[in-house]
C-alpha atoms as a PDB file:
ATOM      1  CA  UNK A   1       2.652   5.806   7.214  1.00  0.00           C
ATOM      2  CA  UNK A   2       3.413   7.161   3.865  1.00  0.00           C
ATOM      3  CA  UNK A   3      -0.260   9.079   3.282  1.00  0.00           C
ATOM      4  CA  UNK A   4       0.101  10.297   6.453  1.00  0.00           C
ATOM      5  CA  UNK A   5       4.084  11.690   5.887  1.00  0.00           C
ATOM      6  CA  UNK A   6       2.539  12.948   2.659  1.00  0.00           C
ATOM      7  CA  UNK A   7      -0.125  14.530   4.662  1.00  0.00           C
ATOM      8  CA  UNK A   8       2.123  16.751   7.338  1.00  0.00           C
ATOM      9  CA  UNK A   9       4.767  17.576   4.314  1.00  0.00           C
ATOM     10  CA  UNK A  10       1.989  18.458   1.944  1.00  0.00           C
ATOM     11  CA  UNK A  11       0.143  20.943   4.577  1.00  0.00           C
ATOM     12  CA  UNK A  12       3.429  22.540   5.489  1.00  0.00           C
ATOM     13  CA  UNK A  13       4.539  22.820   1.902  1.00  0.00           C
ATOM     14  CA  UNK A  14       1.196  24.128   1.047  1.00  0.00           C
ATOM     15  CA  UNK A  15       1.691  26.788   4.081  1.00  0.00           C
ATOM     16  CA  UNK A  16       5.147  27.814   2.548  1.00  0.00           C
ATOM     17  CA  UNK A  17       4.314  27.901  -1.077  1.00  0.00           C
ATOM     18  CA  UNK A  18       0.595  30.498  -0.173  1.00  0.00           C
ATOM     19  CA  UNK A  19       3.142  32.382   1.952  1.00  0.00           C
ATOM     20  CA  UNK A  20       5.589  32.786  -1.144  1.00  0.00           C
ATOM     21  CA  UNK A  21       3.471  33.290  -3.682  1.00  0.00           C
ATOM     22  CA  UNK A  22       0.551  35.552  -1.611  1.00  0.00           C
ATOM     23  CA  UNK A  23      -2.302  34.276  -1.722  1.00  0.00           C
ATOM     24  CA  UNK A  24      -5.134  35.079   1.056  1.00  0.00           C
ATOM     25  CA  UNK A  25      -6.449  31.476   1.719  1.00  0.00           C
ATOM     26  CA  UNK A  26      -7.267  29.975   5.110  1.00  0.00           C
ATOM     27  CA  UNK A  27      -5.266  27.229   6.688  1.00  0.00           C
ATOM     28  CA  UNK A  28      -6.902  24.242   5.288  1.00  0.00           C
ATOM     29  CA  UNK A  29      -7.085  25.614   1.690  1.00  0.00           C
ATOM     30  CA  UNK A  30      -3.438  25.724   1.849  1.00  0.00           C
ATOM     31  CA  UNK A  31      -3.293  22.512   3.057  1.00  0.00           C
ATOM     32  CA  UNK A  32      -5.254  20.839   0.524  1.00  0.00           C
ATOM     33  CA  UNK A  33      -2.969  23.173  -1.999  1.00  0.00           C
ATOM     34  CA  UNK A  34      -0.005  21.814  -0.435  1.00  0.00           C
ATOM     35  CA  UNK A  35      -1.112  17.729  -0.338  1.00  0.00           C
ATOM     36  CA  UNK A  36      -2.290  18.144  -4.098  1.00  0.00           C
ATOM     37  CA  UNK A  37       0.848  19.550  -4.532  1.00  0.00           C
ATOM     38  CA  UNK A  38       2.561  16.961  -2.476  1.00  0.00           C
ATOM     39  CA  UNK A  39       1.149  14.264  -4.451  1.00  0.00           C
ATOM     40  CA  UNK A  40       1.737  15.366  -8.068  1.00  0.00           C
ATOM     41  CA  UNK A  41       4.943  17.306  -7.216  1.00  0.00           C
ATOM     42  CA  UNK A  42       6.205  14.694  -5.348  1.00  0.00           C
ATOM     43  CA  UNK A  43       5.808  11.530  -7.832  1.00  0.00           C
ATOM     44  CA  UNK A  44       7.391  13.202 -10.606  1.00  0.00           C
ATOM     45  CA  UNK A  45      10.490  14.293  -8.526  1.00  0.00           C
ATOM     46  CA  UNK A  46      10.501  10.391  -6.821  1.00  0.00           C
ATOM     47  CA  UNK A  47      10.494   9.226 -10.283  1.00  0.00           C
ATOM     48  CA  UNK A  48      12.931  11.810 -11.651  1.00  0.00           C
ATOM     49  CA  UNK A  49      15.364  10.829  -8.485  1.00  0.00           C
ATOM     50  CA  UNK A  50      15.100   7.403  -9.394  1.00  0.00           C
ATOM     51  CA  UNK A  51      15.912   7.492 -12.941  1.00  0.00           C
ATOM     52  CA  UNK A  52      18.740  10.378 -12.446  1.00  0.00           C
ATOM     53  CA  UNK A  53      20.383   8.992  -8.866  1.00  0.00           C
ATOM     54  CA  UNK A  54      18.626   5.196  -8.140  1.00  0.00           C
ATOM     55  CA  UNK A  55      17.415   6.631  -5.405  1.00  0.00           C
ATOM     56  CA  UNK A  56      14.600   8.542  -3.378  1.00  0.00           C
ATOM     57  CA  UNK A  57      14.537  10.045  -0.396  1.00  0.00           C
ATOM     58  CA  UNK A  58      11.775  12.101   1.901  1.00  0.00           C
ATOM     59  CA  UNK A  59      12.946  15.729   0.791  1.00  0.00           C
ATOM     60  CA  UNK A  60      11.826  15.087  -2.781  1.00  0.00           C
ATOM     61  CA  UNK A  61       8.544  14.663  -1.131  1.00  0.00           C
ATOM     62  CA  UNK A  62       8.727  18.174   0.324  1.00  0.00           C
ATOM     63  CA  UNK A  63      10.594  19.930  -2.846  1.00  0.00           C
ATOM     64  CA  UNK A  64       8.435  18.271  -4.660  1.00  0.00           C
ATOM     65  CA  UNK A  65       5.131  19.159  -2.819  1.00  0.00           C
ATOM     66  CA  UNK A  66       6.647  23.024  -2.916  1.00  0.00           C
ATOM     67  CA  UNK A  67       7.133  23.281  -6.066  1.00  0.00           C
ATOM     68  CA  UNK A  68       3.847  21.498  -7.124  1.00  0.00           C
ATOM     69  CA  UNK A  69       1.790  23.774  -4.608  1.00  0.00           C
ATOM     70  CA  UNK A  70       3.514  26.929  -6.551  1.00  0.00           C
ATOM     71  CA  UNK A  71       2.002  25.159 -10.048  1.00  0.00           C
ATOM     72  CA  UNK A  72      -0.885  24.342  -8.575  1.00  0.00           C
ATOM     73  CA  UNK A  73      -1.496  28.453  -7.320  1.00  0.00           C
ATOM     74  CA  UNK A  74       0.312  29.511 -10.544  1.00  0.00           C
ATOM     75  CA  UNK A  75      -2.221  27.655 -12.413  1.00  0.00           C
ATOM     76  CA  UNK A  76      -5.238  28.994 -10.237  1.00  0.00           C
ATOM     77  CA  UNK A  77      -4.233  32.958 -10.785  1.00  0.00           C
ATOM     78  CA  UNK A  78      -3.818  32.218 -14.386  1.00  0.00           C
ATOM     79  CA  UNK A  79      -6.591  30.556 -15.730  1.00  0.00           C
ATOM     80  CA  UNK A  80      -9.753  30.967 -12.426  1.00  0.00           C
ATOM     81  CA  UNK A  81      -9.239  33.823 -11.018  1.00  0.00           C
ATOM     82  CA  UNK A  82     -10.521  36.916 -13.253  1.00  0.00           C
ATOM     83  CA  UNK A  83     -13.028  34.741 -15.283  1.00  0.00           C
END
């Protein structure tokens, strides 16, 4: 159940963070963004939530996976793109 919770939030995270930050991908690029995302974004928030509240909850899984899908693209523009 969790990979595939991590799965939908990831992909729809992934969808929102390509729509924010413009980038011309198709749907499962932006999922895969999004699930990377998910995954690293979302274990350092869990573990952050933990430490700061003793407690974690779904929606770090989806801040997390947002904000680690915007990394993720930031990171692509900045160092892949005009190589």
């Amino acid at each position: 159940m969790p990979v595939l919770l991590t799965l939908i939030v990831g992909a729809a995270a992934g969808a929102i963070a390509v729509h924010f930050m413009k980038l011309n991908v198709s749907f499962w690029v932006a999922g895969a963004i999004g699930v990377l995302g998910a995954i690293f974004g979302g274990i350092i928030l869990r573990a952050l939530a933990v430490l700061l509240l003793g407690a974690s909850a779904v929606g770090s899984l989806f801040v997390g996976g947002l904000i680690g899908a915007v990394v993720l693209i930031w990171i692509y523009r900045t160092y892949f793109v005009n190589r």
